[in-house]
Protein backbone atom coordinates (compact mmCIF):
# COMPACT_ATOMS: atom_id res chain seq x y z
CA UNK A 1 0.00 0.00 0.00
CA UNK A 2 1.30 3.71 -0.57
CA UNK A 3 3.50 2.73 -2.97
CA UNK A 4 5.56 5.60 -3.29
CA UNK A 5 9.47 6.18 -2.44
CA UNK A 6 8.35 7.23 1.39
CA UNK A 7 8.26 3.96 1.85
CA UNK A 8 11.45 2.79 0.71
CA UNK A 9 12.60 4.85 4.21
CA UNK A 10 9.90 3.92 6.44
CA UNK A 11 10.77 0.02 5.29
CA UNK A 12 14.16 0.88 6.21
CA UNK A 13 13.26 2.58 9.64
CA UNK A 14 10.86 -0.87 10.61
CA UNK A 15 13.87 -2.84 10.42
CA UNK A 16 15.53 -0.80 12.82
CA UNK A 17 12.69 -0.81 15.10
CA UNK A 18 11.38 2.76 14.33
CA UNK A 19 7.27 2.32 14.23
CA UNK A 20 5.12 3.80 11.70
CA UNK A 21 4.64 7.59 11.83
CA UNK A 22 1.78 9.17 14.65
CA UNK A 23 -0.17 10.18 11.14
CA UNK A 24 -1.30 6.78 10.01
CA UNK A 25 -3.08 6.40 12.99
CA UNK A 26 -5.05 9.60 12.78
CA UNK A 27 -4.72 11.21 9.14
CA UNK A 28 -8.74 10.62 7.14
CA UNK A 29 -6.81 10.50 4.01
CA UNK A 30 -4.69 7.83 4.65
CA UNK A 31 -8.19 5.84 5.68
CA UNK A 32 -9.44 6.36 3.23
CA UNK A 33 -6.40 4.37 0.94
CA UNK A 34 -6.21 1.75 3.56
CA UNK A 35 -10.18 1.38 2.36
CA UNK A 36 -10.01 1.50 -0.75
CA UNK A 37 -7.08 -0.84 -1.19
CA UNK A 38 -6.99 -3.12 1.71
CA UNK A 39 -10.50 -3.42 2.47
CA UNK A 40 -12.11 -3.98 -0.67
CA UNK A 41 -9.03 -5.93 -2.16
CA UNK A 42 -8.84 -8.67 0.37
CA UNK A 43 -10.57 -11.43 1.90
CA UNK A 44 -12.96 -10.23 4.81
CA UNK A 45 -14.63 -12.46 7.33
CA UNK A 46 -18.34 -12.27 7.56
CA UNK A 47 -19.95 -15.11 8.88
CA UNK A 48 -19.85 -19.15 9.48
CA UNK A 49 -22.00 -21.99 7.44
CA UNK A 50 -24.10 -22.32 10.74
CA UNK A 51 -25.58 -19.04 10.11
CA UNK A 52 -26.73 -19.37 6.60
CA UNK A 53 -27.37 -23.62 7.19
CA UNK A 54 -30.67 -23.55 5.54
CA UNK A 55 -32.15 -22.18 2.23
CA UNK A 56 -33.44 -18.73 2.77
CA UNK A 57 -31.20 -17.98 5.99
CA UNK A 58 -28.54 -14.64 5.04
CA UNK A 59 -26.41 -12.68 7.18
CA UNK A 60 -25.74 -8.99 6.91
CA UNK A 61 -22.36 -7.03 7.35
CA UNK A 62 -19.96 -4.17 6.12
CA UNK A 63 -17.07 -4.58 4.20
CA UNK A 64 -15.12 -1.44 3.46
CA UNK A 65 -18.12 0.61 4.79
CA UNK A 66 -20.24 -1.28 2.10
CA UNK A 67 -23.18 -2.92 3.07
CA UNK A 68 -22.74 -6.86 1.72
CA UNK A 69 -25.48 -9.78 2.66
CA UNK A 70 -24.55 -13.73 2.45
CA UNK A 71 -27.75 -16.01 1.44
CA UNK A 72 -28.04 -19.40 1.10
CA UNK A 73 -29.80 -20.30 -2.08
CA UNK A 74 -30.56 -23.25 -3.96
CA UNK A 75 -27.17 -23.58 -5.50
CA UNK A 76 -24.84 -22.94 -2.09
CA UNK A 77 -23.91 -19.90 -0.12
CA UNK A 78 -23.55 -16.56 -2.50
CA UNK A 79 -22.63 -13.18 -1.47
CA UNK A 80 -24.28 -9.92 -2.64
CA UNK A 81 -23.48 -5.69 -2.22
CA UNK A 82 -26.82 -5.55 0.04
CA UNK A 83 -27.62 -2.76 -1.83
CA UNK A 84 -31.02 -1.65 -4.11
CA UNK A 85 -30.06 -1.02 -8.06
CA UNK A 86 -32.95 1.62 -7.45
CA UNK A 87 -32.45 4.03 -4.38
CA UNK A 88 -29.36 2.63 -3.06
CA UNK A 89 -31.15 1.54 0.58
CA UNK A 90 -30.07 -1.34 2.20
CA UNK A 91 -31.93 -4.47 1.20
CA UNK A 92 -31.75 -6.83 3.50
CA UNK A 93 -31.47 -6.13 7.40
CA UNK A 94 -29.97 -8.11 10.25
CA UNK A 95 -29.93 -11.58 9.99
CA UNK A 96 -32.44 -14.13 9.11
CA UNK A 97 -34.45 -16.57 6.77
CA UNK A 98 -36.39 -15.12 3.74
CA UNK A 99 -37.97 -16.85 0.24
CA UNK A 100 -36.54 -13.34 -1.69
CA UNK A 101 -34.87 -10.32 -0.72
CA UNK A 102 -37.24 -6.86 -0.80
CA UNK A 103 -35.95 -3.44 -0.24
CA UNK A 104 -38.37 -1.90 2.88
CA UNK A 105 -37.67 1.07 0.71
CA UNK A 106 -39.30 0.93 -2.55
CA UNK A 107 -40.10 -2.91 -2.26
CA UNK A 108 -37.91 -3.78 -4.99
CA UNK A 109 -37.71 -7.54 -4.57
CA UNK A 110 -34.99 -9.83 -5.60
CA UNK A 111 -34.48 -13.86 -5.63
CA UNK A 112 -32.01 -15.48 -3.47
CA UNK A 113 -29.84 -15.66 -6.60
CA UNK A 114 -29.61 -11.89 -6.82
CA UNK A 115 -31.87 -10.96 -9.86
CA UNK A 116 -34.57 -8.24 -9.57
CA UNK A 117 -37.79 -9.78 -10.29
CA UNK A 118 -40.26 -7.12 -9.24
CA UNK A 119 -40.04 -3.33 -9.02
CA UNK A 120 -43.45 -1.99 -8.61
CA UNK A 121 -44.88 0.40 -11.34
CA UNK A 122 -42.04 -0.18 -13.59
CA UNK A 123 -43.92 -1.67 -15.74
CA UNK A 124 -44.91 2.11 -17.06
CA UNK A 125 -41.47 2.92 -17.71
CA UNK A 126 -40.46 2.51 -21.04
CA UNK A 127 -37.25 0.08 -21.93
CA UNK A 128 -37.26 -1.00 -18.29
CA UNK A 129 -35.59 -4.30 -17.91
CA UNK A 130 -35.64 -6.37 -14.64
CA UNK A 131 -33.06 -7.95 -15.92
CA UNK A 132 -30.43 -5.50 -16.19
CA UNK A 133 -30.87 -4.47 -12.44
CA UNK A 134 -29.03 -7.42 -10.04
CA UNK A 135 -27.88 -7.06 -6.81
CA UNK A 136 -24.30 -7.12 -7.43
CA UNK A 137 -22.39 -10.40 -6.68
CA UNK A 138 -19.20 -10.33 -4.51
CA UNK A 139 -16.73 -13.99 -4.17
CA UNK A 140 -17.26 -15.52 -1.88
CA UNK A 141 -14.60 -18.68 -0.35
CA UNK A 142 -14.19 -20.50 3.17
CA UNK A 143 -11.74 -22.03 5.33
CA UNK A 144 -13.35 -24.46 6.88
CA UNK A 145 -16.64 -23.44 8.50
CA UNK A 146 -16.07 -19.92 8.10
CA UNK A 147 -17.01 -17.61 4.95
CA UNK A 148 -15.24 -14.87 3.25
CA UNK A 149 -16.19 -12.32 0.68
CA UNK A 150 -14.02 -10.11 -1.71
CA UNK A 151 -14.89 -7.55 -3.92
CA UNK A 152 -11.69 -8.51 -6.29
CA UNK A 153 -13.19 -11.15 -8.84
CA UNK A 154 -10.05 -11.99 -9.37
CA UNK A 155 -9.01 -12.64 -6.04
CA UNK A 156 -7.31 -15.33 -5.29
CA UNK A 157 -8.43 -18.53 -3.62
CA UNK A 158 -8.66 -17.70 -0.09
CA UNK A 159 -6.46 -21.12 0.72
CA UNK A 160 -3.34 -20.02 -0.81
CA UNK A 161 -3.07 -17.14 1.68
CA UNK A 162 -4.10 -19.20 4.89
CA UNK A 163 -3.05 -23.01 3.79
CA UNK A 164 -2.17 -23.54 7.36
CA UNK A 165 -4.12 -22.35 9.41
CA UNK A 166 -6.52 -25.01 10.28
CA UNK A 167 -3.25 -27.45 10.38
CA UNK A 168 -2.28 -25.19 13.51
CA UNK A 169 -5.56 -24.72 14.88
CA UNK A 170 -5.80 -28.72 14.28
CA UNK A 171 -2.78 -28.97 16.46
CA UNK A 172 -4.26 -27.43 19.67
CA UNK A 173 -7.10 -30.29 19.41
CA UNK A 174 -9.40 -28.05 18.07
CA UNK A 175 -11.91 -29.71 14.97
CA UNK A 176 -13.37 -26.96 13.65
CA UNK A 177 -16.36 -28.44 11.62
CA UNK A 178 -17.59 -29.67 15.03
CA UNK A 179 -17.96 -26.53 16.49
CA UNK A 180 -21.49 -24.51 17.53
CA UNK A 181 -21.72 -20.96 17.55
CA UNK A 182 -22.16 -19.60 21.18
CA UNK A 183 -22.45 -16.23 20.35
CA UNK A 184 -21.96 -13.25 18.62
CA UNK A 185 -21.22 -9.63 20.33
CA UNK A 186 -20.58 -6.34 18.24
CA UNK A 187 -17.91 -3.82 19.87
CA UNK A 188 -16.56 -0.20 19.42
CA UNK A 189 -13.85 1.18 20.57
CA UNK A 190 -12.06 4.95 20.23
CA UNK A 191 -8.39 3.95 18.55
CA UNK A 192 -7.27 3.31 14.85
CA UNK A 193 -7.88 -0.41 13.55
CA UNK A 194 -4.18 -0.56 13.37
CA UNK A 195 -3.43 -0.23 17.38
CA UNK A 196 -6.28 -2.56 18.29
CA UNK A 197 -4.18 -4.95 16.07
CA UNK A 198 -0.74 -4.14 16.95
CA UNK A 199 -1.97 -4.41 20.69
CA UNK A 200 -3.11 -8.02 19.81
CA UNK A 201 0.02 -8.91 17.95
CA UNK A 202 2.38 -8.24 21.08
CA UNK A 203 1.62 -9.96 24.90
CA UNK A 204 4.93 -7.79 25.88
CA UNK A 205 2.35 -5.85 27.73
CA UNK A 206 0.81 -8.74 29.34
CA UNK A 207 2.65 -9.56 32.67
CA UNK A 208 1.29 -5.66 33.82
CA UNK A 209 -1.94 -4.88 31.86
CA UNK A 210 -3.44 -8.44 31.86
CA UNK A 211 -2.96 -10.16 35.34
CA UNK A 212 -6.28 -12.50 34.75
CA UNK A 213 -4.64 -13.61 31.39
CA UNK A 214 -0.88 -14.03 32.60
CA UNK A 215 -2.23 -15.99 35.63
CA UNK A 216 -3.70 -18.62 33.10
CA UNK A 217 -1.67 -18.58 30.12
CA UNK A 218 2.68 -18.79 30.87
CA UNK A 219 3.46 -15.46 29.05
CA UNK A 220 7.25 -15.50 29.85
CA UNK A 221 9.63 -14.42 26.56
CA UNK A 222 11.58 -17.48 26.68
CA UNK A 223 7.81 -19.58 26.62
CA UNK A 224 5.68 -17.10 24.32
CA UNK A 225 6.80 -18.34 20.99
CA UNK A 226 5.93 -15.95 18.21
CA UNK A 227 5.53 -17.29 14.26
CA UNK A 228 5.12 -15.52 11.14
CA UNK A 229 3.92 -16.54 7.77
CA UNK A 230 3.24 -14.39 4.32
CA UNK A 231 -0.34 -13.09 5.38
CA UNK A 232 -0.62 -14.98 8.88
CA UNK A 233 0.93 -14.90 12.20
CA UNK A 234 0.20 -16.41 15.56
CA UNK A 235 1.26 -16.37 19.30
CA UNK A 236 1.25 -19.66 20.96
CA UNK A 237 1.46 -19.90 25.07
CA UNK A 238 1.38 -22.98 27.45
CA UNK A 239 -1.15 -22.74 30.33
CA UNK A 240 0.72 -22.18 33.04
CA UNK A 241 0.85 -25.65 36.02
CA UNK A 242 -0.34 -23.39 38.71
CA UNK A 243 -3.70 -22.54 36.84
CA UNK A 244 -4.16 -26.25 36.46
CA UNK A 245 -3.46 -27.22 39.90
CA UNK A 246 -5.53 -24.45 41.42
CA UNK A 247 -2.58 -22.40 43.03
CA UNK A 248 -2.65 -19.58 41.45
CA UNK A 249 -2.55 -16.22 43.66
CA UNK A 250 -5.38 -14.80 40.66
CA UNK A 251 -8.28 -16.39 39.57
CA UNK A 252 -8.82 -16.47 35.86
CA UNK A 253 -10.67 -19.04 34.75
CA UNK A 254 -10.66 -22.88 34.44
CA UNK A 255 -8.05 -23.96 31.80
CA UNK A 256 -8.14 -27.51 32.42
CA UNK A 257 -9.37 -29.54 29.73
CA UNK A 258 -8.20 -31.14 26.05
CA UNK A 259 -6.87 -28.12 24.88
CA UNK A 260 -3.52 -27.47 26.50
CA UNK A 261 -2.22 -24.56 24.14
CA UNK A 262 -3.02 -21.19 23.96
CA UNK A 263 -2.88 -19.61 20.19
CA UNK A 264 -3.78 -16.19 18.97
CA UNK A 265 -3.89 -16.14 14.95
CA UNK A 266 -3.62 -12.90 13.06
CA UNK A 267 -5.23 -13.40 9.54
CA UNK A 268 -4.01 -10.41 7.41
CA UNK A 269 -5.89 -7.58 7.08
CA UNK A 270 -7.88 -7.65 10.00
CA UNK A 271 -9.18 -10.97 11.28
CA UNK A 272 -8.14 -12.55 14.53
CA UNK A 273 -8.74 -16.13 15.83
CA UNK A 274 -7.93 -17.26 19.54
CA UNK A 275 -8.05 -20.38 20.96
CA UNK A 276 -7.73 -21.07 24.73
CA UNK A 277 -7.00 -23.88 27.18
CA UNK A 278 -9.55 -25.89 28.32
CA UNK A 279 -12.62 -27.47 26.73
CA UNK A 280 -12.48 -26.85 22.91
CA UNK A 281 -13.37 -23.52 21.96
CA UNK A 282 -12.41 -20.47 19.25
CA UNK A 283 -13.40 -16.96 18.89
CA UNK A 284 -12.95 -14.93 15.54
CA UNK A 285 -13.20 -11.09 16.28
CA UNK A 286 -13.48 -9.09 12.79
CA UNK A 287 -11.67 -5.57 13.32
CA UNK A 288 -13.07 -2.77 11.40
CA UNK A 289 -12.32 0.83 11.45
CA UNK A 290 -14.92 3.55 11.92
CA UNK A 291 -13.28 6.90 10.76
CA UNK A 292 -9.24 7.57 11.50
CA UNK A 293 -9.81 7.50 15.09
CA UNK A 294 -12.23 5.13 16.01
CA UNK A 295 -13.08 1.10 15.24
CA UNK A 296 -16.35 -1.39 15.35
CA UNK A 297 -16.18 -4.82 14.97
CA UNK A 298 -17.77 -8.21 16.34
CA UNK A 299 -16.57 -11.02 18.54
CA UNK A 300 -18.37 -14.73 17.38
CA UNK A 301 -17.58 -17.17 20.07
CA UNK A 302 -17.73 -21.29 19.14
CA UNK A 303 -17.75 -24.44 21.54
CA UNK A 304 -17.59 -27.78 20.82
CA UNK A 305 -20.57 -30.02 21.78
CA UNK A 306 -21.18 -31.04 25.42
CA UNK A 307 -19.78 -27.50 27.24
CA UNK A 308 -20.93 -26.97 30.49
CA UNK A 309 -22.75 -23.51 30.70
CA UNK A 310 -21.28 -22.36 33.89
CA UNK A 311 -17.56 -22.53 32.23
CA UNK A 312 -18.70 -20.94 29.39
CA UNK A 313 -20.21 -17.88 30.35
CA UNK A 314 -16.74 -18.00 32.53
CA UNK A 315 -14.53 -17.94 29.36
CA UNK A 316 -16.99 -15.26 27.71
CA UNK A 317 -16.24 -12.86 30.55
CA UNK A 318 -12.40 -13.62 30.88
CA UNK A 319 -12.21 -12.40 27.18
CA UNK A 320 -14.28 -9.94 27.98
CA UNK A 321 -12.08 -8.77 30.75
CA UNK A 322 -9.17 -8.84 28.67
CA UNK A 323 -10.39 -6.88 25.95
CA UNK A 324 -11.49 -4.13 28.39
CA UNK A 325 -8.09 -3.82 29.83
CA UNK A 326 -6.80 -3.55 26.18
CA UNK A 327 -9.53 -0.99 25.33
CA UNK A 328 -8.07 0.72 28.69
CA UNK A 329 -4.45 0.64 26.99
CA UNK A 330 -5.33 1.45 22.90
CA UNK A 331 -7.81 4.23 24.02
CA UNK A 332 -4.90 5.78 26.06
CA UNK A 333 -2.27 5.28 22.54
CA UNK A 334 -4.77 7.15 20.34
CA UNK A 335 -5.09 10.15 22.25
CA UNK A 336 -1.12 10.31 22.03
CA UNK A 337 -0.88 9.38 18.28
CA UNK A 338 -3.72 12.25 17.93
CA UNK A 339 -1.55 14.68 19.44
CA UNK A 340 1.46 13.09 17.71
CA UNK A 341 4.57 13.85 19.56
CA UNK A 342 6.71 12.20 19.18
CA UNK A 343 5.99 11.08 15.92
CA UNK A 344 7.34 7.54 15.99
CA UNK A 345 7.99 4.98 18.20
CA UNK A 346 10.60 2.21 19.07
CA UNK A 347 9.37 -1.38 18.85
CA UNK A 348 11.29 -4.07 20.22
CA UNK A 349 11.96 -6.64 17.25
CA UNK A 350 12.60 -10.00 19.41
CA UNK A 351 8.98 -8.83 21.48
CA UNK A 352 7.24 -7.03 19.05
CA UNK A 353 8.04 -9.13 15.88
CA UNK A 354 4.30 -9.73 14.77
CA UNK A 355 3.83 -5.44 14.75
CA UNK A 356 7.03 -5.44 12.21
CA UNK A 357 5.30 -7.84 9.97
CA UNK A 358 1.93 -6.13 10.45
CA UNK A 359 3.37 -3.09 9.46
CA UNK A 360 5.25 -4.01 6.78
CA UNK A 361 2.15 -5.82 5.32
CA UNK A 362 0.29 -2.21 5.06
CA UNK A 363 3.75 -0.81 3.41
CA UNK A 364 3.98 -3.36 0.82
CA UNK A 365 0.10 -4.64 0.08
């Protein structure tokens, strides 16, 4: 992204642990690139097969601040800009199961297969043609259980950009197809998509922001192990004995179970996946900004079959916990890059090795 010979130097400056400039946190312009060619270029996360399992059931989101609705037709799962040909409202709302798709506007109605097949009174209008009038069809691809849409048509298979990722999540004892969705929470917070991100990417801070977390999960350097790949990364931690045996000085939560490994996946551009000890479980949290200085997103949490409630609801509100101690920290970051001074920062490149990628990721896209 940017491709210009700025970032020849700031490419430089990343390898020597100099951060990305206050201005990319806070600058509309610079948005409004990151939109136009991240966002819309790239494979975006909006729902899983259990939500569109039937013929009929659809899903509504926003991809690049464009309204987009998945629908399960005759044929399989398609995607569609959720957007009237006439008026430009919003067709579909929410989530659901519907025989078509009308517009509440103007009651333009559509098939699950995208094509207008009534607009009332346009049969007065001369060389009107229903057919020249879709809803506008995005890609749509999977990994696994979960569904992706792009508004590139040439795009890629969504595999050759995340081949092993369900290898690794496979690895932590974790079967993916088997899993229910628990539920499905939307979020804002007041910082840049980018330092929501690069807070995920590093746990150096999580010894003294996350005590719940680092009494669970064995965050030490030497432990923490770190991995990159092209357009994927992921943090991998041990539970720690003492939060098995009970002796912990801080209750967290219960991480005894099958799944003995922690791991936090980073799915390029803004996609995370975490996975923690205990009874099988994964959360995907979709990361979406909302204006330079601000972000929105969702959290989806999945258990296998069989969990108990009460442990549950307790590893809803330990991520919960976490994430408002991070909001605590990113909230606190975005003020400072608003005022930006200093401009940059120093990131440590044996701690903070998933930020370097991150960033250079948005300087070379």
């Amino acid at each position: 992204m940017y491709k210009h010979a700025d970032n020849r130097d700031l490419l430089r400056d990343l390898d020597r642990g100099v951060a990305l400039p206050a201005k990319w946190y806070t600058e509309p312009a610079i948005l409004d690139i990151e939109i136009e060619q991240i966002f819309r270029r790239t494979w975006q996360y909006v729902a899983c097969q259990q939500e569109v399992d039937k013929v009929g059931d659809f899903v509504t989101s926003y991809v690049g601040n464009v309204p987009v609705v998945v629908v399960r037709n005759q044929y399989g799962v398609a995607a569609f800009i959720n957007v009237c040909r006439h008026r430009r409202h919003e067709v579909m709302k929410g989530c659901g199961n519907s025989k078509v798709m009308q517009c509440r506007y103007h009651a333009w109605t559509y098939d699950l297969l995208g094509q207008l097949q009534a607009a009332p009174r346009s049969d007065r209008e001369a060389d009107f043609n229903v057919g020249e009038y879709p809803l506008l069809a995005l890609k749509v691809d999977s990994i696994g259980p979960f569904l992706f849409v792009n508004f590139d048509s040439e795009a890629k298979p969504i595999d050759l950009y995340f081949e092993n990722v369900l290898n690794q999540i496979a690895s932590a004892g974790i079967d993916v197809d088997n899993l229910s969705l628990y539920s499905k929470t939307e979020w804002a917070t007041d910082a840049n998509w980018k330092s929501l991100l690069e807070n995920f990417l590093e746990c150096y801070h999580c010894q003294i922001a996350h005590p719940g977390f680092s009494a669970a999960i064995d965050v030490d350097q030497d432990n923490y192990q770190l991995k990159t790949e092209d357009w994927h990364s992921v943090q991998l931690g041990e539970v720690r004995a003492s939060a098995i045996e009970g002796t912990s000085k801080i209750k967290a939560y219960d991480p005894r179970g099958s799944v003995t490994q922690a791991q936090y996946h980073y799915l390029w551009p803004n996609l995370t996946i975490s996975i923690n000890p205990g009874f099988p479980n994964l959360s995907i949290d979709v990361w979406n900004p909302d204006g330079p200085n601000h972000s929105k997103g969702y959290s989806s949490q999945f258990f296998a079959p069989g969990v108990d409630e009460k442990w549950a609801k307790e590893l809803v509100e330990f991520n919960q916990q976490v994430g408002r101690e991070d909001d605590e920290l990113t909230s606190s970051v975005q003020r400072s890059l608003i005022g930006g001074i200093p401009s940059e920062g120093r990131l440590l490149l044996n701690s903070e090795k998933l930020i370097l990628h991150f960033q250079k990721l948005l300087l070379t896209f």
